[in-house]
Structures are given as C-alpha cells and as structure tokens.
N, C-alpha and C. Protein backbone atom coordinates (compact mmCIF):
# COMPACT_ATOMS: atom_id res chain seq x y z
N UNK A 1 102.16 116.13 112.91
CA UNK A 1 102.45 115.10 113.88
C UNK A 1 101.24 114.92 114.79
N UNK A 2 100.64 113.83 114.94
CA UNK A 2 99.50 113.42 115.59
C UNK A 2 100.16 113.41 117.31
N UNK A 3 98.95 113.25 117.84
CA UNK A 3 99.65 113.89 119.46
C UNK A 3 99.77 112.95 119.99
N UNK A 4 99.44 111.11 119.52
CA UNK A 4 100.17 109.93 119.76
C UNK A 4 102.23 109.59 119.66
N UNK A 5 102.10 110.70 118.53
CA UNK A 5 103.55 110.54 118.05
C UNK A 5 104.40 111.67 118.76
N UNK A 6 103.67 112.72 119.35
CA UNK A 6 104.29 113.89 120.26
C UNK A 6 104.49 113.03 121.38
N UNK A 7 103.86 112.80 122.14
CA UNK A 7 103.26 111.41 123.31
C UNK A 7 105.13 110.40 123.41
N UNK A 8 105.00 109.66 121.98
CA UNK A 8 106.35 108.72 121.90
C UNK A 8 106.97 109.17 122.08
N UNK A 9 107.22 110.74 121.36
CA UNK A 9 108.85 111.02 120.71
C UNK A 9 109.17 111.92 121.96
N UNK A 10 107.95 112.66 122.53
CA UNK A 10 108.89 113.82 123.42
C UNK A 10 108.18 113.17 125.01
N UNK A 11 106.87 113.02 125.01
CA UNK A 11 106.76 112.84 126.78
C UNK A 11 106.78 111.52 127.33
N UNK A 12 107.31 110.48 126.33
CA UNK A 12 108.36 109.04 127.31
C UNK A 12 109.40 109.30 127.71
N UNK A 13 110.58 109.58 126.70
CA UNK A 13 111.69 109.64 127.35
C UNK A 13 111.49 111.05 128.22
N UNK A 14 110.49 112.13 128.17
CA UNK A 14 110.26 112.80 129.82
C UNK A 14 110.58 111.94 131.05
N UNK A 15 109.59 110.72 130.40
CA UNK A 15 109.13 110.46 132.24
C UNK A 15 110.30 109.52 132.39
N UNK A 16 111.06 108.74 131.52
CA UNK A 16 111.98 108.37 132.02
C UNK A 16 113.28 109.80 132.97
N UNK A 17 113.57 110.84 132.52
CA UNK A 17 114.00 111.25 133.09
C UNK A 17 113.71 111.99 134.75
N UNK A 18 112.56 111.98 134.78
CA UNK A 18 111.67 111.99 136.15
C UNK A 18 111.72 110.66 137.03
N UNK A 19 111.49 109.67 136.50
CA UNK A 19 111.85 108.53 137.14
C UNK A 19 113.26 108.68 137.27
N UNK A 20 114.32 109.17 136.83
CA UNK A 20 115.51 109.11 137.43
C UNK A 20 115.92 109.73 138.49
N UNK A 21 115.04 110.84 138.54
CA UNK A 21 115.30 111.81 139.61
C UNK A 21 114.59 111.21 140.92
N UNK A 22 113.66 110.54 140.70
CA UNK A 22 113.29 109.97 142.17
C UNK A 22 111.71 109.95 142.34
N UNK A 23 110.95 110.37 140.90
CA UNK A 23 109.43 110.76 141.18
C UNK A 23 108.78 109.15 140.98
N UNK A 24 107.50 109.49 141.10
CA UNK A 24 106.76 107.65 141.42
C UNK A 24 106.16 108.06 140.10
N UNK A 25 105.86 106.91 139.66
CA UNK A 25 105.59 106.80 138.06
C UNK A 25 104.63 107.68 138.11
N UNK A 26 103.20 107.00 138.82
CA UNK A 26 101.90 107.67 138.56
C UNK A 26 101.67 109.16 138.84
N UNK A 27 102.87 109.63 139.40
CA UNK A 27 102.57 111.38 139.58
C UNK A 27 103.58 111.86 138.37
N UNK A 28 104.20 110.94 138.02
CA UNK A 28 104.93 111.54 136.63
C UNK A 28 103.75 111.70 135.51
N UNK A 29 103.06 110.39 135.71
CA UNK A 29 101.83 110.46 133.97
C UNK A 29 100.60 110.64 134.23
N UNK A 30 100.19 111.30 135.25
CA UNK A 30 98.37 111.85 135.74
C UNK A 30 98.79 112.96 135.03
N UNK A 31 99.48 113.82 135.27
CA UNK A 31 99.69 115.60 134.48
C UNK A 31 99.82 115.53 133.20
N UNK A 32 100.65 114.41 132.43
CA UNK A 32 100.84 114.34 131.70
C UNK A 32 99.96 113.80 130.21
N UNK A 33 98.31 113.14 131.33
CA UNK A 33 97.84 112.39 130.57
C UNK A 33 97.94 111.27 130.11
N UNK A 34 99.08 110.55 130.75
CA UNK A 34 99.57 109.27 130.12
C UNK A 34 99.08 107.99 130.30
N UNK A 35 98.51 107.39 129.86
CA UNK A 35 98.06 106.04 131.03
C UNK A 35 99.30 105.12 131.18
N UNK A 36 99.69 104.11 132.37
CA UNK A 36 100.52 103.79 132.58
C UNK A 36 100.80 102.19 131.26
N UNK A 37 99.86 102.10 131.00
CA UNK A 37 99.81 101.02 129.86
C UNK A 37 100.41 101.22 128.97
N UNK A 38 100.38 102.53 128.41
CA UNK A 38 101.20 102.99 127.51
C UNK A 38 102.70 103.64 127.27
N UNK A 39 103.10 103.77 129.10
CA UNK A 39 104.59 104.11 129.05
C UNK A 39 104.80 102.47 129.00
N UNK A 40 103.98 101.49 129.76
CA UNK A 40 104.98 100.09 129.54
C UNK A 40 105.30 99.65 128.14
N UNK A 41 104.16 99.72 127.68
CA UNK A 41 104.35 99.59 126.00
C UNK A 41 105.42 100.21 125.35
N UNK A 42 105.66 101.41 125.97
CA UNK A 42 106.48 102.44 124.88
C UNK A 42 108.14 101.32 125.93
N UNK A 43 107.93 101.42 126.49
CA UNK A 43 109.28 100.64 127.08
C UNK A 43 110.05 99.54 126.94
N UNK A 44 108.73 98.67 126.93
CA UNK A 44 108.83 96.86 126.47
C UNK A 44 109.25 97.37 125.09
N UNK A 45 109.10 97.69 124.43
CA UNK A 45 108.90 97.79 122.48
C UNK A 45 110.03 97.05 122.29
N UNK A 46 109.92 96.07 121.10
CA UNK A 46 110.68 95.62 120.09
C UNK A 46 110.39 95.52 118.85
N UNK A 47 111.17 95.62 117.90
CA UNK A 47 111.08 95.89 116.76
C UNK A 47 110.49 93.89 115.99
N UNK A 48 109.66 94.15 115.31
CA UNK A 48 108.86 93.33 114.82
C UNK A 48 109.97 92.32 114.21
N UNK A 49 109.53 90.95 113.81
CA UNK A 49 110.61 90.61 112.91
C UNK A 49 110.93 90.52 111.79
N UNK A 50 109.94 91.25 111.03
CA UNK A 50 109.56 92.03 109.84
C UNK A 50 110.09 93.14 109.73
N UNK A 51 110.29 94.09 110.81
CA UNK A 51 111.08 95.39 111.07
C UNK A 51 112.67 94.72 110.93
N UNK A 52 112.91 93.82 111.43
CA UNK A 52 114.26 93.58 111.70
C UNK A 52 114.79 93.02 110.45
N UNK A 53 113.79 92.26 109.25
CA UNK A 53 114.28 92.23 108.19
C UNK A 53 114.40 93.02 107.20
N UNK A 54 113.93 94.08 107.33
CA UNK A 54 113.76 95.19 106.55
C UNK A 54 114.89 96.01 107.24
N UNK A 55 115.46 96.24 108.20
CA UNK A 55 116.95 96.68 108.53
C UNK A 55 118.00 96.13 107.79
N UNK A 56 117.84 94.60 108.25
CA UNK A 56 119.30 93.98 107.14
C UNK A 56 118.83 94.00 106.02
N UNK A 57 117.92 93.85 105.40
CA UNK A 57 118.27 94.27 104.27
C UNK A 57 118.12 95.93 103.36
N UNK A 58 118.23 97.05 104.44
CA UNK A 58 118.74 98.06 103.72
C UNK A 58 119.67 98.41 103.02
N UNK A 59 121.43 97.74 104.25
CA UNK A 59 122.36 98.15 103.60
C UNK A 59 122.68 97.37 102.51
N UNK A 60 122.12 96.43 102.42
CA UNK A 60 122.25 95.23 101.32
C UNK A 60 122.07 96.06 99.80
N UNK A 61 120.80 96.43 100.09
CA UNK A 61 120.17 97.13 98.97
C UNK A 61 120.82 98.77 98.32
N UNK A 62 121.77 99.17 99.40
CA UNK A 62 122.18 99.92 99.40
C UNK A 62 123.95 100.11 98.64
N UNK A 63 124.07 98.87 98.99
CA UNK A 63 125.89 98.77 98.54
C UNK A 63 125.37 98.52 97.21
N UNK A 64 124.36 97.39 96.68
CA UNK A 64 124.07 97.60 95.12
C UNK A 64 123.80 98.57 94.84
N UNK A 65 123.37 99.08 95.18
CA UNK A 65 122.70 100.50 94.21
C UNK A 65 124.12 101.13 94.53
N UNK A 66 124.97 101.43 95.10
CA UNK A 66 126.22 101.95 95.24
C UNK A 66 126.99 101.66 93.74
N UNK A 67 127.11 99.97 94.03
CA UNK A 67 128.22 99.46 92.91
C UNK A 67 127.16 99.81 91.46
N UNK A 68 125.99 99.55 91.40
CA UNK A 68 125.31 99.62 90.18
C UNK A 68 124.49 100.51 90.05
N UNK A 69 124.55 101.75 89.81
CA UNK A 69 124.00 103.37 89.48
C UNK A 69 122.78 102.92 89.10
N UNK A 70 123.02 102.48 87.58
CA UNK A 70 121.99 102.26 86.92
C UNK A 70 120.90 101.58 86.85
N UNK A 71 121.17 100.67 88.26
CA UNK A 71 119.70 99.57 88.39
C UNK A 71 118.70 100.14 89.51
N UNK A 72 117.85 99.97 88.81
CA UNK A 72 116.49 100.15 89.10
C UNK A 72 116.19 99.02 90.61
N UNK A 73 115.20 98.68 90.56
CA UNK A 73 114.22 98.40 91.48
C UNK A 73 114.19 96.86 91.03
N UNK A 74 113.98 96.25 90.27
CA UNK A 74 113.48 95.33 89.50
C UNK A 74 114.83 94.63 89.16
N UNK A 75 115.94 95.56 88.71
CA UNK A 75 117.61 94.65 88.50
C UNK A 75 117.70 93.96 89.63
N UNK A 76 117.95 95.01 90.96
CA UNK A 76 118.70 95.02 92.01
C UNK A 76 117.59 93.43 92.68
N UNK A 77 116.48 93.40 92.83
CA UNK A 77 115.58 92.01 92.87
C UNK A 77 116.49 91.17 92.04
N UNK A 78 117.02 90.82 90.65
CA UNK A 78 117.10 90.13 90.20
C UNK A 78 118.22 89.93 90.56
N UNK A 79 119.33 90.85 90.94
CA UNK A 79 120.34 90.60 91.30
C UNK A 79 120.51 89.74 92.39
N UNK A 80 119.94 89.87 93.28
CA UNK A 80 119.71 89.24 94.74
C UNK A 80 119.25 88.14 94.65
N UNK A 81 118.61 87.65 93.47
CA UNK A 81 118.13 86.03 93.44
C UNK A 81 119.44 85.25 92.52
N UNK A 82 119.73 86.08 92.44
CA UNK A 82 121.36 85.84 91.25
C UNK A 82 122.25 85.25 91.97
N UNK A 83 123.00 86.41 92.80
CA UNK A 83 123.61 85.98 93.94
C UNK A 83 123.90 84.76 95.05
N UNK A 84 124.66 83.68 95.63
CA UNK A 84 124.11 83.47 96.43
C UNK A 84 124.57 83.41 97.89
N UNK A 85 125.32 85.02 97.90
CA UNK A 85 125.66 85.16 99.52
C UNK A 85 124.86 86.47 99.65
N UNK A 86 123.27 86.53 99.38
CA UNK A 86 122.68 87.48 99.57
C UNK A 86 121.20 87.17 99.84
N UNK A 87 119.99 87.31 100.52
CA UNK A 87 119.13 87.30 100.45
C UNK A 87 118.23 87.15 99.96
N UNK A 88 117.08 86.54 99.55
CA UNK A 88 115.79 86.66 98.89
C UNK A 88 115.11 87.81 98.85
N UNK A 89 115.00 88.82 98.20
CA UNK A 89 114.07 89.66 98.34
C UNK A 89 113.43 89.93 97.17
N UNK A 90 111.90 90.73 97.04
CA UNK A 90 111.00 90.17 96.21
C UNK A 90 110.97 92.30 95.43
N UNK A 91 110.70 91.91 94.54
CA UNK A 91 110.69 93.21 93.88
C UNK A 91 109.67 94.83 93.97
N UNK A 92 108.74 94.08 94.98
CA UNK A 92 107.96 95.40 95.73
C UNK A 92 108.62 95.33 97.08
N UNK A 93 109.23 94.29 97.72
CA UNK A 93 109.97 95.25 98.78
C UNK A 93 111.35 96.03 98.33
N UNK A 94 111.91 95.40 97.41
CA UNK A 94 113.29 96.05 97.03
C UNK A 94 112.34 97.68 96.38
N UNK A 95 111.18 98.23 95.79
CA UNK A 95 110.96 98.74 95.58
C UNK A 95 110.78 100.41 96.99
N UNK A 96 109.79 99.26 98.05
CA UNK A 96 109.74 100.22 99.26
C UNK A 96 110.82 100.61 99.58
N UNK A 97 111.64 99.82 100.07
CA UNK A 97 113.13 99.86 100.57
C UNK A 97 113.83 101.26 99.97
N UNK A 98 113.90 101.15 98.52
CA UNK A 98 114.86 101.95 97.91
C UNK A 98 114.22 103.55 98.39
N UNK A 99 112.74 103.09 98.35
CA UNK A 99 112.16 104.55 98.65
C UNK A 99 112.32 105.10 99.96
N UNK A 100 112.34 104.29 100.98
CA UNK A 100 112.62 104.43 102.24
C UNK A 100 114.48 105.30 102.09
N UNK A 101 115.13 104.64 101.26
CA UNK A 101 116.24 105.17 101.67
C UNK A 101 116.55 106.18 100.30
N UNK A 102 115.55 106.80 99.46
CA UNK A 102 115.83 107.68 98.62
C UNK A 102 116.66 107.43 97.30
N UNK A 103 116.75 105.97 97.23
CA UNK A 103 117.52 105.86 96.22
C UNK A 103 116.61 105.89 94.90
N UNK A 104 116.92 106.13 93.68
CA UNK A 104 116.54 105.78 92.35
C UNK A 104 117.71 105.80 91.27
N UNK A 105 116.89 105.17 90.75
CA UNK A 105 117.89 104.24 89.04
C UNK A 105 118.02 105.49 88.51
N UNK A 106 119.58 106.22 87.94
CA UNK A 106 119.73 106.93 87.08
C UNK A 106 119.54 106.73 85.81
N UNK A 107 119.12 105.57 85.59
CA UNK A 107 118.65 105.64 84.09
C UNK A 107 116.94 105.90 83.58
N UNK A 108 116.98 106.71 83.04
CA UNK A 108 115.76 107.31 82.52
C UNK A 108 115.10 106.59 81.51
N UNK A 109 113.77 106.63 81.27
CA UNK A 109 112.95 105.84 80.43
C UNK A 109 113.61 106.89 79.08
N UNK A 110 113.26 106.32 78.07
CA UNK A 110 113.79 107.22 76.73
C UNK A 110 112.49 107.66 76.22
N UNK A 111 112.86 109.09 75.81
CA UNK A 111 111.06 110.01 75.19
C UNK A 111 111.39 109.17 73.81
N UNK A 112 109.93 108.63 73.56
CA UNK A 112 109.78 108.45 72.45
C UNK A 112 108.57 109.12 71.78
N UNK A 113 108.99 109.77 70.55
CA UNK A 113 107.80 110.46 69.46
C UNK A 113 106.70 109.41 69.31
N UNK A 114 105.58 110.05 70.02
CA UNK A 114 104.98 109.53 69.37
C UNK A 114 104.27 109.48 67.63
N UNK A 115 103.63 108.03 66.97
CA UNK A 115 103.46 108.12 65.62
C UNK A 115 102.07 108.55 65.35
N UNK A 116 102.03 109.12 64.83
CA UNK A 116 100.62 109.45 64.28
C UNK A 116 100.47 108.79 63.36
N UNK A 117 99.43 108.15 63.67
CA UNK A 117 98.14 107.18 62.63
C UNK A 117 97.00 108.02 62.09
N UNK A 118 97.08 108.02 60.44
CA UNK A 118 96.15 108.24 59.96
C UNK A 118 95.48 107.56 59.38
N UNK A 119 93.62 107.45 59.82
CA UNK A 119 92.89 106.40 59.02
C UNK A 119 92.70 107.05 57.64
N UNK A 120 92.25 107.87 57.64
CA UNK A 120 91.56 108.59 56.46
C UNK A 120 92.72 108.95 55.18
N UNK A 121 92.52 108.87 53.89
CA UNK A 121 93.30 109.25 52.75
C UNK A 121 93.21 110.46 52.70
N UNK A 122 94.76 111.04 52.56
CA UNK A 122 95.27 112.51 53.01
C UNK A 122 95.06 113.30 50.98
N UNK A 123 94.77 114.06 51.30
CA UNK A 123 94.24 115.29 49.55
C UNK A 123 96.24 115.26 49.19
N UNK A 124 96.20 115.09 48.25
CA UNK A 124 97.70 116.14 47.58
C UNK A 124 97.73 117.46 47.97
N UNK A 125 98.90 117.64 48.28
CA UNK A 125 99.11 119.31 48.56
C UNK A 125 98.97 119.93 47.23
N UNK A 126 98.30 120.67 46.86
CA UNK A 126 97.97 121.43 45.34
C UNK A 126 99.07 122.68 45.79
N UNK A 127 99.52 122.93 46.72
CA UNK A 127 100.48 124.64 46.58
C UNK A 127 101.77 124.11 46.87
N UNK A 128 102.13 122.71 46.98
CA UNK A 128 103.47 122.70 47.65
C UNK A 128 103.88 122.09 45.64
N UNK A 129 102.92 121.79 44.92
CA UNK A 129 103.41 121.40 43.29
C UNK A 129 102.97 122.04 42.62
C-alpha cells in the first residue's frame, strides 16, 4: 500500500473525527502532513461517470453469469446486445467487470492431441514383421 492510499483510507476519516471533536482543521493536518487541498479533495470526491457505469452494470453482469454458468465473457456481451431491457456493453468491459467481481465461465477449453506431421517417408518396421 503506497502511503497516498494509507493517507485516504486511514488519516481522512482521522481528521474528520478531530474535526468533530472541536479541533481547527490546520492543527489537525500540519502533524499529520496533510495539505489542506487534499483533505478537500478527499471530501468533495465523486465517483466518475464512468465509475458509476461500471457499478450498474456489475449486478447486471452478475445475475447472468448467475442464470448462465457456462457463459463466458464474450456470451454474456452477446447476450446483452440480445436483450432489450438491458444495456450495451462491449466485450472487454464485460471481460474487466467479470474479473473485478471474480467470476469465470465453467466451461473449459477441450485438450486436444495434438497431430504429428511427418514430412519425411517413415522405413518399415523390419522387427514388428
């Protein structure tokens, strides 16, 4: 964890709880290192609207892969352009997505033998006649 992401996750909501108690911002984030630019930032934040489409369509992506085990990454896209009380989504985000939420297609590619090609003319077995 980079000490930007220690910073977000543990010493904002600090100073919000210092500000509750009654302290003045700037003696909350001089000790702390904080510049005050960056608690406003961490405060104002909203989620992009790119973030916000990538929310709705998790659970989307999620009840298919529920009802349909077996689809992949690439169905569940096709499914969704199939549909039409469902979304557009394009087959590398349905791809991130699934990864974001751990899903994968139980169906497995099938091993296939490979064939051996021979150029060259093979001798008669002389001990097997």
């Amino acid at each position: 964890m980079t000490s930007q992401k220690i910073v977000r996750n543990v010493g904002l909501p600090l100073v919000n709880q210092f500000l509750a108690q009654g302290y003045a911002l700037v003696r909350i984030l001089s000790p702390l290192k904080i510049r005050p630019s960056t608690y406003y930032n961490w405060h104002h934040w909203q989620f992009s609207r790119q973030e916000k489409r990538r929310e709705c369509l998790k659970p989307y992506i999620l009840d298919v892969w529920k009802t349909f085990k077996f689809y992949g990454y690439r169905r569940i896209a096709t499914y969704s352009q199939l549909t039409n009380d469902c979304p557009k989504i394009s087959e590398y985000m349905t791809l991130k997505l699934m990864r974001e939420l751990g899903n994968k297609s139980r169906m497995q590619k099938r091993y296939r033998k490979h064939k051996t090609v021979v150029t060259v003319s093979q001798k008669t077995n002389l001990i097997r006649h």
